[in-house]
Protein backbone atom coordinates (compact mmCIF):
# COMPACT_ATOMS: atom_id res chain seq x y z
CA UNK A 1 -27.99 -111.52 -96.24
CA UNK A 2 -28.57 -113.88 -93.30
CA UNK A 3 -28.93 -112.29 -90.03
CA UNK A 4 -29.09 -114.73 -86.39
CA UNK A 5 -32.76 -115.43 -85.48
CA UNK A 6 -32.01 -113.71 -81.77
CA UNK A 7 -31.48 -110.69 -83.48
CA UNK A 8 -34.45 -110.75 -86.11
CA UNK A 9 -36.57 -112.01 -82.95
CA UNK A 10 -35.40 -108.95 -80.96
CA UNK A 11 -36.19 -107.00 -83.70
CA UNK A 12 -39.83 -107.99 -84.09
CA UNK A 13 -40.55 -107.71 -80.01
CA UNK A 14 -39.25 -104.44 -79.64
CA UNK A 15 -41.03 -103.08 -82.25
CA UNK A 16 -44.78 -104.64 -82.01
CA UNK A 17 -45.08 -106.08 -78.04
CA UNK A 18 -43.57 -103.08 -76.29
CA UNK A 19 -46.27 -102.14 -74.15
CA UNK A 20 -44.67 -97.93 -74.20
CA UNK A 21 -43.52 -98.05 -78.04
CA UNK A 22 -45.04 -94.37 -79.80
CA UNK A 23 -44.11 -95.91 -83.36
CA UNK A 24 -45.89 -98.80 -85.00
CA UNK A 25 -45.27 -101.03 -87.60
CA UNK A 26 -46.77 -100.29 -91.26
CA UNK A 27 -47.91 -102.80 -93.87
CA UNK A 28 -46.28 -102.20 -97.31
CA UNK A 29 -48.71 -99.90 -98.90
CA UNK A 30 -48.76 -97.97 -95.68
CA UNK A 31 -45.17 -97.86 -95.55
CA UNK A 32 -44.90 -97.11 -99.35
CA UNK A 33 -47.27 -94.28 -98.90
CA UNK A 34 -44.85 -93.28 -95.93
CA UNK A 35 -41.75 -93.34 -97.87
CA UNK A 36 -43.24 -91.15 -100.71
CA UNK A 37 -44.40 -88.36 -98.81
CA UNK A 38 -40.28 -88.32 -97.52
CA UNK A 39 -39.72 -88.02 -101.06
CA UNK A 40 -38.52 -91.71 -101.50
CA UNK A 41 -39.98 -92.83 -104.08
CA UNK A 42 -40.23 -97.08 -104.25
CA UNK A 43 -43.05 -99.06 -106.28
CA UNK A 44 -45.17 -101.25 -103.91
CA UNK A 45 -43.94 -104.85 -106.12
CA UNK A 46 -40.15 -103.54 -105.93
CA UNK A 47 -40.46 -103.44 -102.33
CA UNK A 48 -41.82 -106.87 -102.12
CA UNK A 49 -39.53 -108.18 -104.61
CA UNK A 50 -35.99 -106.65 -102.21
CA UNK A 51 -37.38 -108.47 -98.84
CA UNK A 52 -38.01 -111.63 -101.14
CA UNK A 53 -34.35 -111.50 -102.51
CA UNK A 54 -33.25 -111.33 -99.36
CA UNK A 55 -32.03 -107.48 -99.96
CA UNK A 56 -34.20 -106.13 -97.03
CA UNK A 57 -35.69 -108.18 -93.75
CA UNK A 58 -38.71 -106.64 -92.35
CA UNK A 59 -39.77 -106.19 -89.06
CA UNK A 60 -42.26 -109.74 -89.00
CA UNK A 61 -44.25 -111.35 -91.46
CA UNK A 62 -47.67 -113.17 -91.05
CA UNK A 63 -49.16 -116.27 -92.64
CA UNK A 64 -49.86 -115.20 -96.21
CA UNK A 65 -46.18 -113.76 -96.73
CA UNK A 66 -44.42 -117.14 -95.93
CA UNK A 67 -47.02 -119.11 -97.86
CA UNK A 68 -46.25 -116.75 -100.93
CA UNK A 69 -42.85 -117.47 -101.19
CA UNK A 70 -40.49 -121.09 -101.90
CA UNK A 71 -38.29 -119.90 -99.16
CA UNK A 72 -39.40 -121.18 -95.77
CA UNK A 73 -36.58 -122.43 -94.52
CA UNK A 74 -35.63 -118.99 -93.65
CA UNK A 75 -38.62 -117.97 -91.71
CA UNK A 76 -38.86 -118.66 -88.08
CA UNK A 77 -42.31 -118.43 -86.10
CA UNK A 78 -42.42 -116.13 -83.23
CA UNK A 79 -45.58 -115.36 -81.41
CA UNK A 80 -45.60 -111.43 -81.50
CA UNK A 81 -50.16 -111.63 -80.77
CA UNK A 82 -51.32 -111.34 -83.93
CA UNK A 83 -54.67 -113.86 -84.32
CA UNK A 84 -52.61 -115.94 -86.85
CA UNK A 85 -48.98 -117.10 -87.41
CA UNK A 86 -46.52 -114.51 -87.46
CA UNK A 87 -42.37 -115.21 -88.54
CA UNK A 88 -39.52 -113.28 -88.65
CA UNK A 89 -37.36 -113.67 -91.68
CA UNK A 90 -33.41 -113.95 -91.00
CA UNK A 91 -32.91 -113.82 -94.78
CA UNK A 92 -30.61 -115.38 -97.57
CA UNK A 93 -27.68 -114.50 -99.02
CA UNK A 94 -27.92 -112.08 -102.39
CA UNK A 95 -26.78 -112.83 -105.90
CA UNK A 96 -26.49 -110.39 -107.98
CA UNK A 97 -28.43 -112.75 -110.61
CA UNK A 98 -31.17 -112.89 -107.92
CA UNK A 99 -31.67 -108.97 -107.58
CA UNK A 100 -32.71 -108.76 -111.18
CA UNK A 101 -36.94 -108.74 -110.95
CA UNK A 102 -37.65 -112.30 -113.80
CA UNK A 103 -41.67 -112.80 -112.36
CA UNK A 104 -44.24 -111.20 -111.08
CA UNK A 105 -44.79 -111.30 -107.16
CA UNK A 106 -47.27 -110.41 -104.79
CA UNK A 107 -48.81 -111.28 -101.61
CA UNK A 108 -51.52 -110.17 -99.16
CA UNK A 109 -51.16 -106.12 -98.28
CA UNK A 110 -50.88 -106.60 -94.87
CA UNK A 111 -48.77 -109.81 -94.25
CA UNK A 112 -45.37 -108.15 -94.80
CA UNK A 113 -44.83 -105.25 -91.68
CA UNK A 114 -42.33 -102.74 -91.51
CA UNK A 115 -41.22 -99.93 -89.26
CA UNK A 116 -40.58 -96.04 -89.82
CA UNK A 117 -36.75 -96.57 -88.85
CA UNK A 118 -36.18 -98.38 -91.74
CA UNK A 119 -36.43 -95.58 -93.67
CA UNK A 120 -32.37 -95.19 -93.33
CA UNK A 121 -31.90 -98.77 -94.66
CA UNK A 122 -34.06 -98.31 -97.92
CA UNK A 123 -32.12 -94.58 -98.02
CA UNK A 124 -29.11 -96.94 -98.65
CA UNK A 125 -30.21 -99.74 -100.78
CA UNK A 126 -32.25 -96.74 -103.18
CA UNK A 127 -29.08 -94.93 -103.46
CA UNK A 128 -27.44 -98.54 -104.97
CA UNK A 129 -30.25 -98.73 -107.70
CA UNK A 130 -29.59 -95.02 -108.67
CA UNK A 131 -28.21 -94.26 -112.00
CA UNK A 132 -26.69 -90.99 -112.87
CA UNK A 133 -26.56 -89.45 -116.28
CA UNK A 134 -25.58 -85.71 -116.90
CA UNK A 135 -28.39 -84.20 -118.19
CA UNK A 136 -26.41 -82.90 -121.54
CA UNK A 137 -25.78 -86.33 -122.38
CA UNK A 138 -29.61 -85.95 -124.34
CA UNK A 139 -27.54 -83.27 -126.76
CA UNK A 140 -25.88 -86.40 -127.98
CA UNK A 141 -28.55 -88.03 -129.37
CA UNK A 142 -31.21 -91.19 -128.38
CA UNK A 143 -28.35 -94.19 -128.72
CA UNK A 144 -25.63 -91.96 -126.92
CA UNK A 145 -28.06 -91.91 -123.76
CA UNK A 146 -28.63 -95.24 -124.51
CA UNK A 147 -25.26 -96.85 -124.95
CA UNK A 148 -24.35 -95.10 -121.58
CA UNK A 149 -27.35 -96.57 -119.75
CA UNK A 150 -25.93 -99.91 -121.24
CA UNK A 151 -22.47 -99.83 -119.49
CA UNK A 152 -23.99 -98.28 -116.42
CA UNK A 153 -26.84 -100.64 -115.80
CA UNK A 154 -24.84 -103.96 -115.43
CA UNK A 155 -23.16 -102.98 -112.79
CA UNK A 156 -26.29 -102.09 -110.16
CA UNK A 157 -26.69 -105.57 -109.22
CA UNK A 158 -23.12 -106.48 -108.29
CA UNK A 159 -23.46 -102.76 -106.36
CA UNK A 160 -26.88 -103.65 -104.90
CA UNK A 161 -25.94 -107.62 -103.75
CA UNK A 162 -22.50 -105.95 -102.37
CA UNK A 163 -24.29 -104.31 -100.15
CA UNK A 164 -27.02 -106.00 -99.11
CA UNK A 165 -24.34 -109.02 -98.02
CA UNK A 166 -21.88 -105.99 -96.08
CA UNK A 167 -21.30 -105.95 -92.62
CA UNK A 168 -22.40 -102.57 -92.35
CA UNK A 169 -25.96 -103.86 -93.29
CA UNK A 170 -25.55 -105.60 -90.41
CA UNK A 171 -24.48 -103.42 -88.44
CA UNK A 172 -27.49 -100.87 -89.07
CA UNK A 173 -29.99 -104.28 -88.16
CA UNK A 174 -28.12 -104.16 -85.25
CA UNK A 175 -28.58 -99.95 -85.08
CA UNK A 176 -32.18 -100.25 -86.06
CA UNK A 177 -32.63 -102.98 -82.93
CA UNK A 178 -30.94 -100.46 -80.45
CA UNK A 179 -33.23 -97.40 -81.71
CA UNK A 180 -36.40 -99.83 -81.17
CA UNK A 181 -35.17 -100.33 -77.67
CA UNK A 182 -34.57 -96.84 -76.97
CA UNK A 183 -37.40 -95.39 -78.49
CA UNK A 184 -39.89 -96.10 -75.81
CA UNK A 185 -36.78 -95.40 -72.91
CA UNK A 186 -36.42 -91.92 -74.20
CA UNK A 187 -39.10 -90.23 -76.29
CA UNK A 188 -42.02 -90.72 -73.51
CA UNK A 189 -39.83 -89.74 -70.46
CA UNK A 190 -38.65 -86.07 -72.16
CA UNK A 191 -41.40 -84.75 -70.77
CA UNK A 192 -43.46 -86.39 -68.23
CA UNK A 193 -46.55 -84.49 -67.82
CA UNK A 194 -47.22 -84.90 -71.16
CA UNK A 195 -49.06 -88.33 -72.05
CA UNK A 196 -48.45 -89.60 -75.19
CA UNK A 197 -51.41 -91.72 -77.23
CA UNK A 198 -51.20 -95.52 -77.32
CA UNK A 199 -50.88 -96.28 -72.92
CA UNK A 200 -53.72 -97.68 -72.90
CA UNK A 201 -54.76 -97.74 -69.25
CA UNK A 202 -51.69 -97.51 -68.09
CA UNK A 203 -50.72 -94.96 -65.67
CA UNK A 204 -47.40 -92.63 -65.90
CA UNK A 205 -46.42 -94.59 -62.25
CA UNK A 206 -47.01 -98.26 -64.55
CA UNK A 207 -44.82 -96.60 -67.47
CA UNK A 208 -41.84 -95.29 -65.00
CA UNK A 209 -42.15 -98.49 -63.42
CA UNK A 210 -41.51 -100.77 -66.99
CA UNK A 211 -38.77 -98.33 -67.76
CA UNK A 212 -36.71 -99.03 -64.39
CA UNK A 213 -36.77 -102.31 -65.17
CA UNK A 214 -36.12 -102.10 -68.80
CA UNK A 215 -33.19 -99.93 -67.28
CA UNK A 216 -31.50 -103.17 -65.87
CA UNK A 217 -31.36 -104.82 -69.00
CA UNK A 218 -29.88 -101.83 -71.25
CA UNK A 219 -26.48 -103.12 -70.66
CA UNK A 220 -26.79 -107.10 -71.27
CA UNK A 221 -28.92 -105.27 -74.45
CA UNK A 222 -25.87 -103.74 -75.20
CA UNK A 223 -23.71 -106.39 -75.45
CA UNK A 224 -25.75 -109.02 -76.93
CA UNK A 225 -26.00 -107.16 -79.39
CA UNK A 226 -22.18 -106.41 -79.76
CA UNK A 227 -22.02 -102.72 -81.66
CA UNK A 228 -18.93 -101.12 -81.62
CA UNK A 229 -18.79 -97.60 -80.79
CA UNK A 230 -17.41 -96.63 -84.35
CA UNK A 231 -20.18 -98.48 -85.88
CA UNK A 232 -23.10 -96.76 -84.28
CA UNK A 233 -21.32 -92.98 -84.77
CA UNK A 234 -20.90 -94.02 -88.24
CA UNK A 235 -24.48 -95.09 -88.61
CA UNK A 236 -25.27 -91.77 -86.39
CA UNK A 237 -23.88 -89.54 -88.83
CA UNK A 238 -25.63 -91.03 -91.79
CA UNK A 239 -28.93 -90.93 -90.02
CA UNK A 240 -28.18 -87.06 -88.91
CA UNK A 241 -27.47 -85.98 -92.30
CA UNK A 242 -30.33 -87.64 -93.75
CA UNK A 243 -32.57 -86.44 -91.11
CA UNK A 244 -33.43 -83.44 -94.11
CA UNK A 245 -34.56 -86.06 -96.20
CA UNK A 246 -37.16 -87.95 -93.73
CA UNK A 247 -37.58 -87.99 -90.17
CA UNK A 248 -39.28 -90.65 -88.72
CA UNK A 249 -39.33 -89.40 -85.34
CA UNK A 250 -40.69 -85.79 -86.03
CA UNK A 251 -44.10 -86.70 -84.33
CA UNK A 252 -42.62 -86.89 -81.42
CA UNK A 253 -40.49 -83.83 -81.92
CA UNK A 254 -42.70 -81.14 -82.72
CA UNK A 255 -45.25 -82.52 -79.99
CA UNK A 256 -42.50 -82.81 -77.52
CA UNK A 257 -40.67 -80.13 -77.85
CA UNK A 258 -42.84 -77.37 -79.98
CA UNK A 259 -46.28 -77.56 -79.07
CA UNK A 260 -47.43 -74.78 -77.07
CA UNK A 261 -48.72 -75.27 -73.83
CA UNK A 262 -52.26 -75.00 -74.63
CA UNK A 263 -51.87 -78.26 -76.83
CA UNK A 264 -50.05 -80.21 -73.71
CA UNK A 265 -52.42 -79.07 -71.01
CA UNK A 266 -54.73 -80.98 -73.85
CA UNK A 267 -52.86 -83.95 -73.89
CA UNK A 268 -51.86 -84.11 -69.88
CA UNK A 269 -53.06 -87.67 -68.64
């Protein structure tokens, strides 16, 4: 699925230059290591193999990722600091011959970066790959099992390509872009004696005084992006019912809202 470069772009700044942000982007094994302890379970060359099919975009890509692939014409260099070239991807469309893994493919650990609200996104495209069986289907023997994984099989990629080319995958970029945005609007100011780690040497007074001005922009934010009210309650309610599965946010949660206040005297800056 193609995606515009402004919103790939926005993507990538909210979620790495953001001088607040309290999440930060994970390479893949970090963010396969993630996803397993949230009981999602996804093989570090299957991950790899859904952002080169254009099934899932990342958050940015360095040097070694673009070089890896035949596909540059859908990279786009954006400075987001790192000390070499760094892209964001706005994708391809997906075939549902494409999704089917032919060759191996690898490339450097820590040139492909992704973020914990993603999580959702992969929720979705895992779900497509799932096949279910009833488990008495064994009492039938080895070839009923597999005669029934036969006709199911077939269909995954036109299930998996379906989606990944929907406008509600879109839409959740779109979501995921608005959360990055938010995040450090929201989550630092809950409680504002309490400093959270990665300021720097900035001051609560430099952090209040980012945020008013961030403030201005919310709305042009808003509609550049152009989500639709029904969109992001849809997208809401997913998120909020699987928030039992994987929270990415629950850092901030149980520091900000169930630490005793022993542990925020600690952290008072």
């Amino acid at each position: 699925m193609q995606i515009s470069e402004e919103l790939a772009c926005f993507i990538a700044r909210t979620a790495i230059t953001e001088p607040f942000r309290q999440t930060r982007v994970m390479t893949t094994p970090d963010f396969v290591r993630w996803l397993g302890e949230r009981g999602l379970r996804v093989r570090y060359d299957s991950l790899l193999h859904l952002w080169r099919v254009g099934v899932l975009h990342p958050v940015a890509l360095l040097e070694p990722a673009v070089e890896a692939t035949k596909d540059r014409g859908r990279f786009v260099r954006f400075d987001l600091g790192y000390d070499q070239p760094s892209y964001v991807d706005i994708g391809r469309s997906v075939t549902e011959d494409s999704v089917t893994v032919r060759e191996a493919f690898t490339v450097a650990p820590d040139a492909v970066l992704w973020h914990p609200f993603q999580l959702w996104a992969l929720q979705r495209t895992l779900a497509e790959l799932e096949v279910s069986i009833a488990l008495d289907t064994t009492l039938h023997g080895a070839k009923a099992y597999k005669d029934l994984v036969d006709r199911i099989v077939p269909d995954v990629p036109r299930r998996l390509a379906s989606w990944a080319n929907s406008d509600n995958h879109v839409t959740f970029l779109k979501v995921l872009a608005l959360m990055l945005y938010a995040e450090p609007l929201v989550h630092v100011f809950l409680h504002t004696w309490v400093r959270l780690p990665g300021w720097g040497d900035a001051s609560l007074n430099d952090y209040q005084q980012w945020r008013q001005e961030e403030g201005k922009r919310a709305a042009r934010v808003l509609a550049d992006l152009r989500l639709g009210l029904d969109d992001v309650r849809d997208w809401h309610r997913s998120i909020a019912t699987r928030g039992a599965i994987g929270d990415p946010v629950e850092r901030f949660r149980v520091l900000l809202r169930h630490v005793g206040w022993g542990e925020r005297q600690r952290l008072r800056g």
